[in-house]
C-alpha atoms as a PDB file:
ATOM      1  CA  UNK A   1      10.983  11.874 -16.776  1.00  0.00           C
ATOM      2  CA  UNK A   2      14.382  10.251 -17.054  1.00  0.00           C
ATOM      3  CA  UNK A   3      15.384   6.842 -18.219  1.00  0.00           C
ATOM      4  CA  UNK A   4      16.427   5.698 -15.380  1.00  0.00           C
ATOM      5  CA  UNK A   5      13.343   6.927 -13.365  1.00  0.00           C
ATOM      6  CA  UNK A   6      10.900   5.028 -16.169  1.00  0.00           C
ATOM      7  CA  UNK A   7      13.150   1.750 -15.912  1.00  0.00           C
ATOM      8  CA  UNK A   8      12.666   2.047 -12.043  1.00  0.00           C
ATOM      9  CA  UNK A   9       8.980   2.721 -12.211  1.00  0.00           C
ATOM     10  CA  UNK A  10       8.554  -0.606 -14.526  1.00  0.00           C
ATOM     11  CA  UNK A  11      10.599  -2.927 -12.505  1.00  0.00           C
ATOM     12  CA  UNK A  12       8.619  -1.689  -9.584  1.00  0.00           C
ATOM     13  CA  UNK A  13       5.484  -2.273 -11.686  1.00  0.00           C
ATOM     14  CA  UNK A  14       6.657  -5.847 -12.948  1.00  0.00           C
ATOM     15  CA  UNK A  15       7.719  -6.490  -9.604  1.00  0.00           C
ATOM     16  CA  UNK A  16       4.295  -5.650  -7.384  1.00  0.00           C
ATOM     17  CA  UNK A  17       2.949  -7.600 -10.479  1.00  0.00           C
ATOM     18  CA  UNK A  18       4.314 -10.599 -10.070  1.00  0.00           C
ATOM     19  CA  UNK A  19       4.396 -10.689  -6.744  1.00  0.00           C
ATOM     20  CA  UNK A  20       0.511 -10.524  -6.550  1.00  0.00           C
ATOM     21  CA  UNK A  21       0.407 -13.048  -9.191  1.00  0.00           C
ATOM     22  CA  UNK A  22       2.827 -15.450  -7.286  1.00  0.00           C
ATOM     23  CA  UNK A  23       0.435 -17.197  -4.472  1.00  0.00           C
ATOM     24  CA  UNK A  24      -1.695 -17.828  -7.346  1.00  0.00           C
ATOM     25  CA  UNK A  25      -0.075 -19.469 -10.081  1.00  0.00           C
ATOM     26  CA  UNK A  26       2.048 -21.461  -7.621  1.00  0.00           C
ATOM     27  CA  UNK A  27      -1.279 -23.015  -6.211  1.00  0.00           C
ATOM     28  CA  UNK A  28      -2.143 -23.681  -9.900  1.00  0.00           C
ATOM     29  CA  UNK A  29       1.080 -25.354 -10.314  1.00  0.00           C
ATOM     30  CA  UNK A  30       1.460 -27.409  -7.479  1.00  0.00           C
ATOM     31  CA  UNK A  31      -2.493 -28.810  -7.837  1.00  0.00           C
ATOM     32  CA  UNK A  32      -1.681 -29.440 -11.604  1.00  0.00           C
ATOM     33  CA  UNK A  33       1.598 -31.500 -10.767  1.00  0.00           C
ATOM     34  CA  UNK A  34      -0.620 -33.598  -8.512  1.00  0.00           C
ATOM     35  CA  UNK A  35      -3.152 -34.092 -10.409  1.00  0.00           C
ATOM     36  CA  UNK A  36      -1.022 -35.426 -13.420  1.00  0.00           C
ATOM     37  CA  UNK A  37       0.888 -37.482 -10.702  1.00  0.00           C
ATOM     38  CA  UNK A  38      -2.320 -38.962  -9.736  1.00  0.00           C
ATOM     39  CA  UNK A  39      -3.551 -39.686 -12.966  1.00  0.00           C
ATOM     40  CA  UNK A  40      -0.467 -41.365 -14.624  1.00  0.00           C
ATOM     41  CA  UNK A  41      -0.611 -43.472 -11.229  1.00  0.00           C
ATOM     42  CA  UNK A  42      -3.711 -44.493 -11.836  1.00  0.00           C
ATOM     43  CA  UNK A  43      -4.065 -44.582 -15.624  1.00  0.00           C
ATOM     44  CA  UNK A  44      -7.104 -42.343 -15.651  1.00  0.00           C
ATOM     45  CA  UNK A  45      -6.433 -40.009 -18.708  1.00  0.00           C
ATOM     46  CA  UNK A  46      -9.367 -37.635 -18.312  1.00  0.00           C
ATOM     47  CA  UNK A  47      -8.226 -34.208 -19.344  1.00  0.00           C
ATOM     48  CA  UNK A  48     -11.030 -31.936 -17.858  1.00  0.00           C
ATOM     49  CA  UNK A  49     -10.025 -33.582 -14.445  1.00  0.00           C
ATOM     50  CA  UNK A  50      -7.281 -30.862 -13.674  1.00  0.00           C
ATOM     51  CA  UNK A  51     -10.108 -28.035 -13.882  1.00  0.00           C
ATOM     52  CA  UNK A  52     -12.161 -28.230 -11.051  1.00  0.00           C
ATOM     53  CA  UNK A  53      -9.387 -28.715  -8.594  1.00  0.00           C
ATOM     54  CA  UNK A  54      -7.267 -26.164  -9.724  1.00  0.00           C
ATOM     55  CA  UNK A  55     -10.683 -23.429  -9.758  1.00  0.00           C
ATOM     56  CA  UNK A  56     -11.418 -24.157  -6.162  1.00  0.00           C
ATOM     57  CA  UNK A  57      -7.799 -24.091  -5.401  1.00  0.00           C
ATOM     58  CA  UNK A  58      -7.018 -20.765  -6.930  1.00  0.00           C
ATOM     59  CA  UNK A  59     -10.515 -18.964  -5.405  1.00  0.00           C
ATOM     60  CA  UNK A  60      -9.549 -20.140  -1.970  1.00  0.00           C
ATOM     61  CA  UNK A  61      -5.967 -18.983  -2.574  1.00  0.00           C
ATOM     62  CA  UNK A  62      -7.238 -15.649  -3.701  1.00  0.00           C
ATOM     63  CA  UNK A  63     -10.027 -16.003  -0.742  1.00  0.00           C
ATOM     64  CA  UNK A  64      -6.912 -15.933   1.660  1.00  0.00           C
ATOM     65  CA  UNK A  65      -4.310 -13.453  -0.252  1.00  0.00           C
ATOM     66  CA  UNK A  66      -6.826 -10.809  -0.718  1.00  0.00           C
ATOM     67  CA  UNK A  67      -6.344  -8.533   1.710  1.00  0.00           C
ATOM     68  CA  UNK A  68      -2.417  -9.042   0.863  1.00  0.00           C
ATOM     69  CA  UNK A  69      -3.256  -8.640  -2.098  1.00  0.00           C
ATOM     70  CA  UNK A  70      -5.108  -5.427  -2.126  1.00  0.00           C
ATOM     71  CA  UNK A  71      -2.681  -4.015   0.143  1.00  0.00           C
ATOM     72  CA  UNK A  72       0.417  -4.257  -1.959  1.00  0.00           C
ATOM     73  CA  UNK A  73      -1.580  -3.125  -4.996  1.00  0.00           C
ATOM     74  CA  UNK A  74      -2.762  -0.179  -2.506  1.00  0.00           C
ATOM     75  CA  UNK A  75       1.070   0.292  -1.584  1.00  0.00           C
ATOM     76  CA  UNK A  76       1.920   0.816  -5.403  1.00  0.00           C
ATOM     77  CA  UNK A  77      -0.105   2.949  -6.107  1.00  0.00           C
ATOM     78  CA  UNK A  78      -0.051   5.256  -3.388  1.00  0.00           C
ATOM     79  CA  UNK A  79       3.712   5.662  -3.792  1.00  0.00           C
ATOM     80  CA  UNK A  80       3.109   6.116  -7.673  1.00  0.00           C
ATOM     81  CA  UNK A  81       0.576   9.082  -6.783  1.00  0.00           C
ATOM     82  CA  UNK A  82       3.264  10.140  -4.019  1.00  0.00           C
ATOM     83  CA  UNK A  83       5.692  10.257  -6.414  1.00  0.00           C
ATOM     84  CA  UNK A  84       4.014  11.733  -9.745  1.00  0.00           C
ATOM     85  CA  UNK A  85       5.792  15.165  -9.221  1.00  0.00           C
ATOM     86  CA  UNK A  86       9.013  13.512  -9.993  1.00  0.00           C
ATOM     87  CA  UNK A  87       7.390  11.642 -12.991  1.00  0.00           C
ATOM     88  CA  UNK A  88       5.817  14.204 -14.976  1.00  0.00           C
ATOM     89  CA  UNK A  89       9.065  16.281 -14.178  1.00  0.00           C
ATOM     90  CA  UNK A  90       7.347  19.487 -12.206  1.00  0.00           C
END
């Protein structure tokens, strides 16, 4: 296996990775900023407050990006079994 074939392979890798990981953390991220927004607003400073919002948030995010989910990851890896001929170097 070349360099340049190994350095493709792991930005494809990285990629599909973060990709999948996108929907997410951005959920995370955009229930967190709320939920800080809501407390400074209101002066409630309870720090386990963020938890349960964000939990539910993420399992129905990953309740509705499964199957988009499991298809990229199912996409990857097919083309990396495809492909393992040019990997290994026949």
């Amino acid at each position: 296996m070349s360099a340049d074939l190994a350095i493709d392979l792991l930005v494809q890798a990285l990629q599909t990775g973060l990709l999948i990981a996108a929907p997410l953390l951005g959920v995370g991220l955009i229930i967190g900023l709320s939920v800080s927004i809501f407390q400074s607003v209101t002066s409630i400073q309870e720090m386990t407050l963020t938890f349960i919002p964000k939990i539910v948030g993420v399992i129905v995010t990953l309740m509705i990006f499964a199957p988009w989910m499991l298809d990229k990851i199912t996409t990857f890896t097919i083309n990396l079994y495809n492909n393992l001929g040019a990997y290994v170097g026949k």
